[in-house]
PDB file of N, CA and C in Angstrom:
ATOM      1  N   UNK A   1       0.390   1.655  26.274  1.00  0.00           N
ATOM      2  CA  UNK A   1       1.712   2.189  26.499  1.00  0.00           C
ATOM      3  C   UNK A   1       2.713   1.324  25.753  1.00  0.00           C
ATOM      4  N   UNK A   2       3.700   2.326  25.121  1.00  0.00           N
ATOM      5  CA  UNK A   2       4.536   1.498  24.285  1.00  0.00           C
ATOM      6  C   UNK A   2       6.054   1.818  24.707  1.00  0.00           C
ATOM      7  N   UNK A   3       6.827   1.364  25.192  1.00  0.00           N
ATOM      8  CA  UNK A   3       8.781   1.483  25.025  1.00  0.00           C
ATOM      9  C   UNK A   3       9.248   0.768  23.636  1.00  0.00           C
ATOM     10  N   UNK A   4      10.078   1.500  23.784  1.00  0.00           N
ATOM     11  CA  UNK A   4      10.824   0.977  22.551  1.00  0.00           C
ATOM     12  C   UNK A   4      12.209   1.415  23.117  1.00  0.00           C
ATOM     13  N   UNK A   5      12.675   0.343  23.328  1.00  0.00           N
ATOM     14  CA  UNK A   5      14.838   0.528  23.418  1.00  0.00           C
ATOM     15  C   UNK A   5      15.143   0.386  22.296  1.00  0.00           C
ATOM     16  N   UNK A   6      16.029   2.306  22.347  1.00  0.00           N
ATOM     17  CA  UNK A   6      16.920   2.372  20.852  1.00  0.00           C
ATOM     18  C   UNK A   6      18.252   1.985  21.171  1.00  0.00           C
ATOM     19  N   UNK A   7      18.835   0.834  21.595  1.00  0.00           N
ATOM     20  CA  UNK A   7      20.250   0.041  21.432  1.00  0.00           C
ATOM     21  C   UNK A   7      19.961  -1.171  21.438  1.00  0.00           C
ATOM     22  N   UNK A   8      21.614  -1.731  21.540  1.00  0.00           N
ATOM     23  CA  UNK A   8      21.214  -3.050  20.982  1.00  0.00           C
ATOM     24  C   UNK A   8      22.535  -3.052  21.816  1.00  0.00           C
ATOM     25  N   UNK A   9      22.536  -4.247  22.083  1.00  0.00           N
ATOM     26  CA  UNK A   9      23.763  -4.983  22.874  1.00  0.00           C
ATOM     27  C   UNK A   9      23.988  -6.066  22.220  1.00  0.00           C
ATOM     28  N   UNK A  10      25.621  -6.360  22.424  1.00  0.00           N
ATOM     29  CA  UNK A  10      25.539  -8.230  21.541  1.00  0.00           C
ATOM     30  C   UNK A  10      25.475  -8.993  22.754  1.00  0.00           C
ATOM     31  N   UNK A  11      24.435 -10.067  22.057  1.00  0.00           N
ATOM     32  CA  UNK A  11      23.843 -11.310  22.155  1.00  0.00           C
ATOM     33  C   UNK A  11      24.564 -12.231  21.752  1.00  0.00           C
ATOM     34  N   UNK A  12      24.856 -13.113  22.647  1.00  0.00           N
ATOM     35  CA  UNK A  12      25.747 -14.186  21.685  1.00  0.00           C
ATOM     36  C   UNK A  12      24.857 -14.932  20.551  1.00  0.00           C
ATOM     37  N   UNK A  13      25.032 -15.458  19.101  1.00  0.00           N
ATOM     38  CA  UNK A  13      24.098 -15.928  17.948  1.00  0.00           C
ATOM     39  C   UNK A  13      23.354 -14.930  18.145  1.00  0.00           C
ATOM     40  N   UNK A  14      23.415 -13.572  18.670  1.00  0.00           N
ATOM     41  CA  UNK A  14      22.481 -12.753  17.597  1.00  0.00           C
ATOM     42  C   UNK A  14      23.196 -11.640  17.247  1.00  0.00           C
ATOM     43  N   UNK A  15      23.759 -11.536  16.402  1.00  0.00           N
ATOM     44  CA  UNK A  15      24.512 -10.386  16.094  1.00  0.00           C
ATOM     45  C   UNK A  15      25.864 -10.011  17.085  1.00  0.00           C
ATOM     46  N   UNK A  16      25.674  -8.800  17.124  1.00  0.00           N
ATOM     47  CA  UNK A  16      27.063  -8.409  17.767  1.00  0.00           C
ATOM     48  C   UNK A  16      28.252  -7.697  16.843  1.00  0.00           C
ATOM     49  N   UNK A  17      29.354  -7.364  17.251  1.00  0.00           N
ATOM     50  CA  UNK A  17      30.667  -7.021  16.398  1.00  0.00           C
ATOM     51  C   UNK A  17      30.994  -7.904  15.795  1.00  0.00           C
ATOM     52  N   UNK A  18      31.275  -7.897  14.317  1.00  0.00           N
ATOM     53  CA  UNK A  18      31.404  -9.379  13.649  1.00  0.00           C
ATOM     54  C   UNK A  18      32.887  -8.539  12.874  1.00  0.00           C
ATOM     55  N   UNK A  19      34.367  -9.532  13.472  1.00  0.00           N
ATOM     56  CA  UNK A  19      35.661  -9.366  13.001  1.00  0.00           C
ATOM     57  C   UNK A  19      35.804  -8.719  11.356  1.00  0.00           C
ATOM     58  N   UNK A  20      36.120  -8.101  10.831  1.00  0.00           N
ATOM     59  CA  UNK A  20      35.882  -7.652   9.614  1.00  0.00           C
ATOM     60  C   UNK A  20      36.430  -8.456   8.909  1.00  0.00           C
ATOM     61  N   UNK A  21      37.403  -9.147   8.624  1.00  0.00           N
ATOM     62  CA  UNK A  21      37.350 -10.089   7.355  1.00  0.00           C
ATOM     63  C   UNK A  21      36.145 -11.632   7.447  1.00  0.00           C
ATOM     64  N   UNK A  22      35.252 -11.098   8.345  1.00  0.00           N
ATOM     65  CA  UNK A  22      34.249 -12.049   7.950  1.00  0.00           C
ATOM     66  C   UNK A  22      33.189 -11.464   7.518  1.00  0.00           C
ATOM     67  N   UNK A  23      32.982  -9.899   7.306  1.00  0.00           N
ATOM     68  CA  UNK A  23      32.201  -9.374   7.192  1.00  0.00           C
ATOM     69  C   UNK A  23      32.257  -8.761   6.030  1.00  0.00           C
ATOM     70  N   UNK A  24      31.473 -10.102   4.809  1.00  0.00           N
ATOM     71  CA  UNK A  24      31.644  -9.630   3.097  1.00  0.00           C
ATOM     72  C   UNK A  24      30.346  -8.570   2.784  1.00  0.00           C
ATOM     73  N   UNK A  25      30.443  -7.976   1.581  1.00  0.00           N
ATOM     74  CA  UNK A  25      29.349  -7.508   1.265  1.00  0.00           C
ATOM     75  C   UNK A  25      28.137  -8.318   1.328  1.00  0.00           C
ATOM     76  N   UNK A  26      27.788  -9.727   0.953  1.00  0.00           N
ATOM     77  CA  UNK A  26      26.993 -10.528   1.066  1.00  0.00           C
ATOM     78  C   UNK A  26      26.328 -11.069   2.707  1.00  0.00           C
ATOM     79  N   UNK A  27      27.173 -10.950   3.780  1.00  0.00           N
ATOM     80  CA  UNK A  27      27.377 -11.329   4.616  1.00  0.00           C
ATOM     81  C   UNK A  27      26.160 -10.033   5.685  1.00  0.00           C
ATOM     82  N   UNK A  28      27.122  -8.511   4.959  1.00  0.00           N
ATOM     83  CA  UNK A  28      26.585  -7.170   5.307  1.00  0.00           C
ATOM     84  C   UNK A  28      25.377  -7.031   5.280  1.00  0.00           C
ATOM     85  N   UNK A  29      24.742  -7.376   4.294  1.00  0.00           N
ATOM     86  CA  UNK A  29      23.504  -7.232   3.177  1.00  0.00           C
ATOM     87  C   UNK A  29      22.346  -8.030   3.765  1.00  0.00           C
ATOM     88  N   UNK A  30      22.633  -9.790   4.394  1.00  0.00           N
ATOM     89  CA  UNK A  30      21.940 -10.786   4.955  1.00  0.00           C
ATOM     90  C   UNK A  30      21.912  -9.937   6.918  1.00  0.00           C
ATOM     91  N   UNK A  31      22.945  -9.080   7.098  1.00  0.00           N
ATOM     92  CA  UNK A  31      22.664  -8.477   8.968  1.00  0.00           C
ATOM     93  C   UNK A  31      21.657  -7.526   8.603  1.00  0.00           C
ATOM     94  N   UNK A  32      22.068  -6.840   7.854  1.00  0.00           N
ATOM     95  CA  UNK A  32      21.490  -5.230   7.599  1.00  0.00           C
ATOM     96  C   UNK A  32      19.637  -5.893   7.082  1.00  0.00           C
ATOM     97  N   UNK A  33      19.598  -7.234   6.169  1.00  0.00           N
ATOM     98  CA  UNK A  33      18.631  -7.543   5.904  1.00  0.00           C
ATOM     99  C   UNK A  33      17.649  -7.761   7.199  1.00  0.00           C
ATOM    100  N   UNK A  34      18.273  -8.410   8.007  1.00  0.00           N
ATOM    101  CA  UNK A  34      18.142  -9.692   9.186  1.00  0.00           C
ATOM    102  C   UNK A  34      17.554  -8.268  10.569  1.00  0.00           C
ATOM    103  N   UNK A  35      17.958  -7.411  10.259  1.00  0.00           N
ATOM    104  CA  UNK A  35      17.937  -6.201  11.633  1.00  0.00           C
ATOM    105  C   UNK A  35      16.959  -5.729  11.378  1.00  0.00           C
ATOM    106  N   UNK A  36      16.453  -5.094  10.030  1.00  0.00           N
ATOM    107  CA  UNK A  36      15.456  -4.770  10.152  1.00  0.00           C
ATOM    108  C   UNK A  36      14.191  -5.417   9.952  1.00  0.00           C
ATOM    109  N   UNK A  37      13.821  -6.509   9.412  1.00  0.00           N
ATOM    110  CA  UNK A  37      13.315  -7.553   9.432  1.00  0.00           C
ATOM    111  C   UNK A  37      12.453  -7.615  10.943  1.00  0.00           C
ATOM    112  N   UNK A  38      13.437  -8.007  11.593  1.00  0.00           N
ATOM    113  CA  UNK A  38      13.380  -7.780  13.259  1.00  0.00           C
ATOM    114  C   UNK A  38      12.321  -6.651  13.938  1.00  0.00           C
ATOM    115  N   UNK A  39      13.343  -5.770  13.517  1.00  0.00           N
ATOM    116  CA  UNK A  39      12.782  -4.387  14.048  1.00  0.00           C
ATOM    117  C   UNK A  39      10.949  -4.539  13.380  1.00  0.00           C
ATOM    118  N   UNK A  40      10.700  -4.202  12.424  1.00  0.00           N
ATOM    119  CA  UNK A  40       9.563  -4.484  11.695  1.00  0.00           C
ATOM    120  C   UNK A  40       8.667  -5.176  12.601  1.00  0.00           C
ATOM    121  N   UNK A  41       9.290  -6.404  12.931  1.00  0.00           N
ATOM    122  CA  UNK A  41       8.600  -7.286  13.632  1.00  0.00           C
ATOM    123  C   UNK A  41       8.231  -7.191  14.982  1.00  0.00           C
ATOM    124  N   UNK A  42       9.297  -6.642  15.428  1.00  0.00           N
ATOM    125  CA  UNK A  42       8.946  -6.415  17.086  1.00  0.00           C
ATOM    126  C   UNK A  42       8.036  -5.060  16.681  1.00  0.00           C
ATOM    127  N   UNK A  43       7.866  -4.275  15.869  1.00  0.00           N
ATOM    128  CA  UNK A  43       7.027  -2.602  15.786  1.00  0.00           C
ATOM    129  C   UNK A  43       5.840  -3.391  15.885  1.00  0.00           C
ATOM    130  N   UNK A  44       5.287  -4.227  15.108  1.00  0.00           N
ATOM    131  CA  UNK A  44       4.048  -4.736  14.901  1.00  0.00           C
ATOM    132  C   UNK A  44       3.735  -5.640  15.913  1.00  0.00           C
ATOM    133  N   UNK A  45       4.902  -6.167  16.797  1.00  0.00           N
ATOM    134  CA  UNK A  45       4.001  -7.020  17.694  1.00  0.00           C
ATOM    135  C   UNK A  45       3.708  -6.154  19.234  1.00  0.00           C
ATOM    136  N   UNK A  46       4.502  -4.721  18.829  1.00  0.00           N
ATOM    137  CA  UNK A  46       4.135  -3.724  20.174  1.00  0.00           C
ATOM    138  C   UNK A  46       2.569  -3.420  19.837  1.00  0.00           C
ATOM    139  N   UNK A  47       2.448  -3.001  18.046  1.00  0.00           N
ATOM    140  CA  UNK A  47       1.417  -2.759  17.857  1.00  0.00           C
ATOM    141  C   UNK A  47       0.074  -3.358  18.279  1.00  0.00           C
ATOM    142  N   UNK A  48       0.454  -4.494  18.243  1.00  0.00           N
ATOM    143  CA  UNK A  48      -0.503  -5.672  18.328  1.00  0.00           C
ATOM    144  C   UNK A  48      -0.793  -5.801  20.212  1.00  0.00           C
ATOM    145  N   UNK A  49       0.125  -5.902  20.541  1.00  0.00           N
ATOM    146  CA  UNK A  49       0.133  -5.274  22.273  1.00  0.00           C
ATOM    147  C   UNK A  49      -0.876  -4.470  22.910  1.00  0.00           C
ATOM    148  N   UNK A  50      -0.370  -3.676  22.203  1.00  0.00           N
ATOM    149  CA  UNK A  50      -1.519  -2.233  22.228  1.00  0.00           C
ATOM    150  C   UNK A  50      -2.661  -2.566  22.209  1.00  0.00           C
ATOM    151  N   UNK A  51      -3.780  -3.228  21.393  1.00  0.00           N
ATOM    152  CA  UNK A  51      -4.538  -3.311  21.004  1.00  0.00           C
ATOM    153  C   UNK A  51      -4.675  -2.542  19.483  1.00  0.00           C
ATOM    154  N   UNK A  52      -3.493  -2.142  18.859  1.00  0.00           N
ATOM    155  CA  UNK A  52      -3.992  -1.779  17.867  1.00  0.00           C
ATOM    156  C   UNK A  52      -3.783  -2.429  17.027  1.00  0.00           C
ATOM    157  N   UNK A  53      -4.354  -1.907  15.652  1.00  0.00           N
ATOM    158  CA  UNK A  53      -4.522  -3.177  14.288  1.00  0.00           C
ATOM    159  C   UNK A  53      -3.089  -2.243  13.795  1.00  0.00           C
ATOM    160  N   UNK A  54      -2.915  -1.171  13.128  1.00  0.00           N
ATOM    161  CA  UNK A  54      -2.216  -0.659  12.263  1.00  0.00           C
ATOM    162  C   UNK A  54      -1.123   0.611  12.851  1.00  0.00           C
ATOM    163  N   UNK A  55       0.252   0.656  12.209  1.00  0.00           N
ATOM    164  CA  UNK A  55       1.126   1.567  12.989  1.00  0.00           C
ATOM    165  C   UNK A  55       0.181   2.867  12.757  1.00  0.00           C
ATOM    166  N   UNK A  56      -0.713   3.486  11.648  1.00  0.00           N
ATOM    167  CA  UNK A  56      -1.451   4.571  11.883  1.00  0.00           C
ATOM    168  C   UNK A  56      -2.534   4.980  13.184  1.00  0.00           C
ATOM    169  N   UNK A  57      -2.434   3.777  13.865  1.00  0.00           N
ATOM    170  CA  UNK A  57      -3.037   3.692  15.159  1.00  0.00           C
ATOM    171  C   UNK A  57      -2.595   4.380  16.487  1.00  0.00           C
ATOM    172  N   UNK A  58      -1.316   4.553  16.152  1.00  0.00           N
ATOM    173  CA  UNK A  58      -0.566   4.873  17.270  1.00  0.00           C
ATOM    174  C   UNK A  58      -0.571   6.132  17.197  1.00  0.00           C
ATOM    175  N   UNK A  59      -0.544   6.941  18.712  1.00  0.00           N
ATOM    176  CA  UNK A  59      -0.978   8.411  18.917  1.00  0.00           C
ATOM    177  C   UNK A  59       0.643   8.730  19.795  1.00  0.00           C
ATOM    178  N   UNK A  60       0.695   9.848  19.815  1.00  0.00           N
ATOM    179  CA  UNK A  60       1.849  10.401  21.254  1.00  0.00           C
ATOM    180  C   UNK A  60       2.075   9.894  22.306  1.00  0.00           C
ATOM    181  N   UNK A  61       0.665   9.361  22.893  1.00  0.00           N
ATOM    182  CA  UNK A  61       0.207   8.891  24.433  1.00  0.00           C
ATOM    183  C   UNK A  61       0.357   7.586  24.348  1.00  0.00           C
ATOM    184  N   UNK A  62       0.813   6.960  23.254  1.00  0.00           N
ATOM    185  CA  UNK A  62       0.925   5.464  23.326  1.00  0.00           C
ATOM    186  C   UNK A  62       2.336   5.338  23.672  1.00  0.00           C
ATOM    187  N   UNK A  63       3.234   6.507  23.588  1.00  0.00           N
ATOM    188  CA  UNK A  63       4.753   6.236  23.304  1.00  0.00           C
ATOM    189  C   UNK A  63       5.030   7.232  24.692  1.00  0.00           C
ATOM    190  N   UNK A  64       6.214   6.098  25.195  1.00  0.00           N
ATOM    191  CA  UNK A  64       6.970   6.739  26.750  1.00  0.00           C
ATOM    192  C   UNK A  64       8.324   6.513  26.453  1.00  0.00           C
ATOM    193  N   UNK A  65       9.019   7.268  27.178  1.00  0.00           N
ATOM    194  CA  UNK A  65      10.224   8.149  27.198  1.00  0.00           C
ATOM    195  C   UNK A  65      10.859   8.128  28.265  1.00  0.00           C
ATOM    196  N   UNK A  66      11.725   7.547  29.114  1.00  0.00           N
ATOM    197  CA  UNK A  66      12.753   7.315  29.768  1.00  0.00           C
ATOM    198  C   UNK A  66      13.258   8.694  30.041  1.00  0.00           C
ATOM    199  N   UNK A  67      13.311   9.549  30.738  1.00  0.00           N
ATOM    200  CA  UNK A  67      13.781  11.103  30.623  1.00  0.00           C
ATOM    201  C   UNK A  67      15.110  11.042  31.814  1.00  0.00           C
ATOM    202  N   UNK A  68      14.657  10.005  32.802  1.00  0.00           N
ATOM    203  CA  UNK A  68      15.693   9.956  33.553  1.00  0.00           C
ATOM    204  C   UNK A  68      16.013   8.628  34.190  1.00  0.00           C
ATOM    205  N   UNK A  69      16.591   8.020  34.905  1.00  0.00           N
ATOM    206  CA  UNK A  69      17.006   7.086  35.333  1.00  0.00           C
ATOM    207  C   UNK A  69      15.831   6.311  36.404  1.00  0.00           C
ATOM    208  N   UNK A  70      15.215   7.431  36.667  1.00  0.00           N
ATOM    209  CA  UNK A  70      13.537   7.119  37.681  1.00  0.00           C
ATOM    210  C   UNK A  70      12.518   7.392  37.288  1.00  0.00           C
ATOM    211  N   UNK A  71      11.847   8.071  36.273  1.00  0.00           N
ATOM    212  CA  UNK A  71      11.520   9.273  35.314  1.00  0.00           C
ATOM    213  C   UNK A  71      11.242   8.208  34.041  1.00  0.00           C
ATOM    214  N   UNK A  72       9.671   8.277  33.865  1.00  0.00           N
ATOM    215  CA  UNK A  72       9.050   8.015  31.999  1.00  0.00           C
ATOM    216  C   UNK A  72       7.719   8.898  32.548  1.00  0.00           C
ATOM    217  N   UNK A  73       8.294   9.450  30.746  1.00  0.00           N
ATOM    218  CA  UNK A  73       6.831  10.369  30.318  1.00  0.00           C
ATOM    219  C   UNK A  73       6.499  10.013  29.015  1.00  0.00           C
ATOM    220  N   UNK A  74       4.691  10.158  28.971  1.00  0.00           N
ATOM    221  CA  UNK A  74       4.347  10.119  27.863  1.00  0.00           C
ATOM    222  C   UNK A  74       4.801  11.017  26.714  1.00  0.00           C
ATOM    223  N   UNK A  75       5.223  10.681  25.291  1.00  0.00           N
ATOM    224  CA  UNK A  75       5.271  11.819  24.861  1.00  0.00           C
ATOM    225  C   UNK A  75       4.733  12.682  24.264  1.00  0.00           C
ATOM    226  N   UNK A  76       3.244  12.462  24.486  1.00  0.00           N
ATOM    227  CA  UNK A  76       2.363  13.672  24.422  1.00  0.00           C
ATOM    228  C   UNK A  76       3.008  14.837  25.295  1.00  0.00           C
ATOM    229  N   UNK A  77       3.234  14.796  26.499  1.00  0.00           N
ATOM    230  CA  UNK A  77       3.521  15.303  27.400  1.00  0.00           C
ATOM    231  C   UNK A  77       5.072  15.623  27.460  1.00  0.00           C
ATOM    232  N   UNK A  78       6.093  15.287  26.669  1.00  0.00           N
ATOM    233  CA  UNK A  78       6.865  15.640  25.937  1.00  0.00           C
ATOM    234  C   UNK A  78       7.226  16.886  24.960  1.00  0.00           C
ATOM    235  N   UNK A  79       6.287  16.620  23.643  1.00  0.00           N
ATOM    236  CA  UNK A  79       6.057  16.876  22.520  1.00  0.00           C
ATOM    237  C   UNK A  79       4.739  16.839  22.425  1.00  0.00           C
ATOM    238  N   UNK A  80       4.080  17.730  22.705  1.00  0.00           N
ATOM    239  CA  UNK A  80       2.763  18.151  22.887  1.00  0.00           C
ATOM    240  C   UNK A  80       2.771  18.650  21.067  1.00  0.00           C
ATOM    241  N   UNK A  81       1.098  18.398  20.842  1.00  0.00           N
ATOM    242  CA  UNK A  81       0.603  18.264  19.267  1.00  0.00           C
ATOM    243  C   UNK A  81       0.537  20.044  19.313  1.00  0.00           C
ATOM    244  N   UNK A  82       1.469  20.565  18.165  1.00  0.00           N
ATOM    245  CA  UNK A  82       0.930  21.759  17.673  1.00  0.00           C
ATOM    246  C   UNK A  82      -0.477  22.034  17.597  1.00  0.00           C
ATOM    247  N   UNK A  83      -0.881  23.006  18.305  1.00  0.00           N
ATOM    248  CA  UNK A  83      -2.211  23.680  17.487  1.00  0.00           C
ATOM    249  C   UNK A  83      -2.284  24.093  16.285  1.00  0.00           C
ATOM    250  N   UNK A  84      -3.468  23.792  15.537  1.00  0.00           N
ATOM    251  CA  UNK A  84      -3.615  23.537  13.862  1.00  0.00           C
ATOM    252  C   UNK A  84      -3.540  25.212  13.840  1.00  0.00           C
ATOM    253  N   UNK A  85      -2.766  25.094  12.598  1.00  0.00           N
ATOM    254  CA  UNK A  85      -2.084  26.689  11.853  1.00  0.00           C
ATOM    255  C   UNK A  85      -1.033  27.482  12.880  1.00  0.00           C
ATOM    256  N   UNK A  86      -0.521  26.477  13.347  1.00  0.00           N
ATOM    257  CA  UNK A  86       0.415  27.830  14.112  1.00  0.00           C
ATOM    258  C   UNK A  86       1.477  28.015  13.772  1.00  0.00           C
ATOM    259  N   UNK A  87       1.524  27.089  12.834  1.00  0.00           N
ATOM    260  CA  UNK A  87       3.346  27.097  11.955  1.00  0.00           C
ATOM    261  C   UNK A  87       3.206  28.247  10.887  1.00  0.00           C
ATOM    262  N   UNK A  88       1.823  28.596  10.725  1.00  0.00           N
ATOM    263  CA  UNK A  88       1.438  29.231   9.342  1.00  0.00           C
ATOM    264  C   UNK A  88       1.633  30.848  10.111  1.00  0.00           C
ATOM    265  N   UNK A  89       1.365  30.977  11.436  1.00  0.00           N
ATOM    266  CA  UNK A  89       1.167  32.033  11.825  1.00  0.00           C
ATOM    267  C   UNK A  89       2.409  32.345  12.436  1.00  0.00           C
ATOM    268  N   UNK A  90       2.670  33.473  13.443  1.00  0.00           N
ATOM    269  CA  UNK A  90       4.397  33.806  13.997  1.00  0.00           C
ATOM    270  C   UNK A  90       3.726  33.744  15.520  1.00  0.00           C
ATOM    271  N   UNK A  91       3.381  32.321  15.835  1.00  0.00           N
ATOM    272  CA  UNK A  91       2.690  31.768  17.033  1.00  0.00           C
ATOM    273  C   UNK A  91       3.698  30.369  17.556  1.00  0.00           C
ATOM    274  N   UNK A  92       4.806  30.277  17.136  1.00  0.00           N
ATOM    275  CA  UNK A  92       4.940  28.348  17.192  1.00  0.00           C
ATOM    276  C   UNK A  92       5.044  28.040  18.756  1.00  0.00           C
ATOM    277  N   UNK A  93       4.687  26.905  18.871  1.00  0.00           N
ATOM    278  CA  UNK A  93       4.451  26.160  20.188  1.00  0.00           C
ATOM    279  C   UNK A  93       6.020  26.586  21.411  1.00  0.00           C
ATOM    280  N   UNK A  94       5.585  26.680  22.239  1.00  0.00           N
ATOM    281  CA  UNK A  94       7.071  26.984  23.319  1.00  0.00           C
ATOM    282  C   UNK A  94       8.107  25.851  22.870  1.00  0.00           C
ATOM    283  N   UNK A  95       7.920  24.561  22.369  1.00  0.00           N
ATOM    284  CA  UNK A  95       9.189  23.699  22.199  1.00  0.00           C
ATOM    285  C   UNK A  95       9.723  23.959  21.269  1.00  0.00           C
ATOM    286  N   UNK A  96       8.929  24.598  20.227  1.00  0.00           N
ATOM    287  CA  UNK A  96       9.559  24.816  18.950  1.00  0.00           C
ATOM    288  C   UNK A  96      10.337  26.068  18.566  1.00  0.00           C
ATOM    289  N   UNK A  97       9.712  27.326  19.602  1.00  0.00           N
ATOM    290  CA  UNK A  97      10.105  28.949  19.322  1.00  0.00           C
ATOM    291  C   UNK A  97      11.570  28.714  18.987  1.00  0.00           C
ATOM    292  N   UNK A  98      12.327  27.651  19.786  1.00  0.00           N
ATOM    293  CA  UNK A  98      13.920  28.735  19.618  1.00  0.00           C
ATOM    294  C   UNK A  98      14.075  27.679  18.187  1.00  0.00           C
ATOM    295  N   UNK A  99      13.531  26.848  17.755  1.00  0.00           N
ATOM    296  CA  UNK A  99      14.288  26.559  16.347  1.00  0.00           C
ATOM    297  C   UNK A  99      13.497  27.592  15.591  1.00  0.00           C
ATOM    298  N   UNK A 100      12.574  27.904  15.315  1.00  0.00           N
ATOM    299  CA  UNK A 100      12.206  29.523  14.642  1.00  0.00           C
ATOM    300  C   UNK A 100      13.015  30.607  14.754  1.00  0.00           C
ATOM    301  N   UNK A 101      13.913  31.081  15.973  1.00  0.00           N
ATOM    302  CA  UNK A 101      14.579  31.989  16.315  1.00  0.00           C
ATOM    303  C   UNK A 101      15.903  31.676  15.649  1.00  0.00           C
ATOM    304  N   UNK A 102      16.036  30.368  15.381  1.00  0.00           N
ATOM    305  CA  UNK A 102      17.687  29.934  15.231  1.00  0.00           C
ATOM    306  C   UNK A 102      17.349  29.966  13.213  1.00  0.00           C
ATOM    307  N   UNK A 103      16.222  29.354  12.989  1.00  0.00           N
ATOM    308  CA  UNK A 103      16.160  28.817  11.391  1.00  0.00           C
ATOM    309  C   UNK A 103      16.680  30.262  10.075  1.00  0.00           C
ATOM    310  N   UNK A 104      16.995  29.722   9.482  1.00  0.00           N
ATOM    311  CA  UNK A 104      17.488  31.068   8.530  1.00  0.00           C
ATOM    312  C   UNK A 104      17.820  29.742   7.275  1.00  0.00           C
ATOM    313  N   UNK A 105      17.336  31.083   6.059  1.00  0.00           N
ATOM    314  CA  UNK A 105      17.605  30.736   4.668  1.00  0.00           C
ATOM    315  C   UNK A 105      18.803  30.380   4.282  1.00  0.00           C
ATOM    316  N   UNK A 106      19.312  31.361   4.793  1.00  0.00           N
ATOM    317  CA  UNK A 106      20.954  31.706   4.357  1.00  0.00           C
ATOM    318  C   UNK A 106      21.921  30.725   3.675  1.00  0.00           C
ATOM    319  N   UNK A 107      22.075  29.721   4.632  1.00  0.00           N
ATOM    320  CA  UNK A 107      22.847  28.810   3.808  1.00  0.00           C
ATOM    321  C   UNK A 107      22.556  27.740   2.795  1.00  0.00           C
ATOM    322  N   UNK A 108      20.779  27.740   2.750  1.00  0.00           N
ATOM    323  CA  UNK A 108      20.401  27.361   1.246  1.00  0.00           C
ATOM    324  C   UNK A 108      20.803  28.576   0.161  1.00  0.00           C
ATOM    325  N   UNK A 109      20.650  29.418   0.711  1.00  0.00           N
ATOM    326  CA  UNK A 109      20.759  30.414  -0.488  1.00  0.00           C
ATOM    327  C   UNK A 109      22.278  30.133  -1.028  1.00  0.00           C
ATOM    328  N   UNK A 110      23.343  30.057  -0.202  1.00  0.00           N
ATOM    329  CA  UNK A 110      24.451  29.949  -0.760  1.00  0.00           C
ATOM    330  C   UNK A 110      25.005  28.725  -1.161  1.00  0.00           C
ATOM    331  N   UNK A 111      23.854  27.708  -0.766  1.00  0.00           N
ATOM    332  CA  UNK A 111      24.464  26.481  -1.710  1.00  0.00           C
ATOM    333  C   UNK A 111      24.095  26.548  -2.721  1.00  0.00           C
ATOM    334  N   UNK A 112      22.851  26.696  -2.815  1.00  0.00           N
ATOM    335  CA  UNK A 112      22.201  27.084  -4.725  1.00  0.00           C
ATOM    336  C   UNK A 112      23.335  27.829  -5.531  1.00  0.00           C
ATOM    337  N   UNK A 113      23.799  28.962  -4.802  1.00  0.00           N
ATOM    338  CA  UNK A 113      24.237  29.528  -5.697  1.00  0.00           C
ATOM    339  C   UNK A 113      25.985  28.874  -5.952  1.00  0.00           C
ATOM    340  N   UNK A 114      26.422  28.166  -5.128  1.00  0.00           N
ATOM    341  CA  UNK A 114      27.379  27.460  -5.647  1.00  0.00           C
ATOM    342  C   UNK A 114      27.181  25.765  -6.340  1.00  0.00           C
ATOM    343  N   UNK A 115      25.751  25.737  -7.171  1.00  0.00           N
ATOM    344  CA  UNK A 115      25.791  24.576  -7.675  1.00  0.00           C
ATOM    345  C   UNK A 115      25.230  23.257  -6.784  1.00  0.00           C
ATOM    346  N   UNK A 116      25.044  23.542  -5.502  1.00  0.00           N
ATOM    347  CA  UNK A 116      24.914  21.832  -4.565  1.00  0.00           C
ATOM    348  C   UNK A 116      23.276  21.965  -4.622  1.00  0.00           C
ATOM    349  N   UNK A 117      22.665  20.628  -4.663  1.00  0.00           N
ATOM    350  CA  UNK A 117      21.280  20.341  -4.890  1.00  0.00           C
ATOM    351  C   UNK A 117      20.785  21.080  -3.438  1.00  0.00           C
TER     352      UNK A 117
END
């Protein structure tokens, strides 16, 4: 079982809101370096937790989800694995139907035709 907290709070000496005229491009470059660095590091030492060797190790059921304030689910049980070919067929999984119902060409078509990649 794996958590992962997506925020960050300031820490005093570890980051935090840093006043903007102290915050040069060089300065930007060494946090932005320094954060993910981090992150990287803590992924691999959940990995390592786990018992696994490599992030390709990790399945749905390794990863839990906070859904409510009392409340974690796996997210297999979440985001349950498509059955193979059903995207190919007019079958998609119950989580997915209403973005099928909602998806439309349309506004690729009209960016092409006004020039935007």
């Amino acid at each position: 079982m794996i958590g992962i907290k997506m925020s960050q709070g300031a820490k005093p000496g570890h980051g935090g809101i840093l006043p903007a005229g102290k915050n040069t491009p060089f300065i930007a470059k060494v946090r932005v370096s320094n954060y993910h660095g981090e992150t990287v590091k803590s992924v691999a030492e959940l990995i390592a937790a786990a018992g696994l060797f490599t992030s390709q190790d990790l399945r749905l059921w390794h990863i839990n989800r906070r859904i409510s304030m009392t409340k974690v689910a796996r997210f297999d049980d979440i985001h349950p694995y498509p059955e193979t070919g059903c995207l190919l067929r007019d079958n998609p999984p119950p989580s997915m139907k209403r973005f099928f119902e909602e998806a439309t060409a349309d506004p690729f078509a009209a960016s092409c035709q006004l020039g935007m990649p």
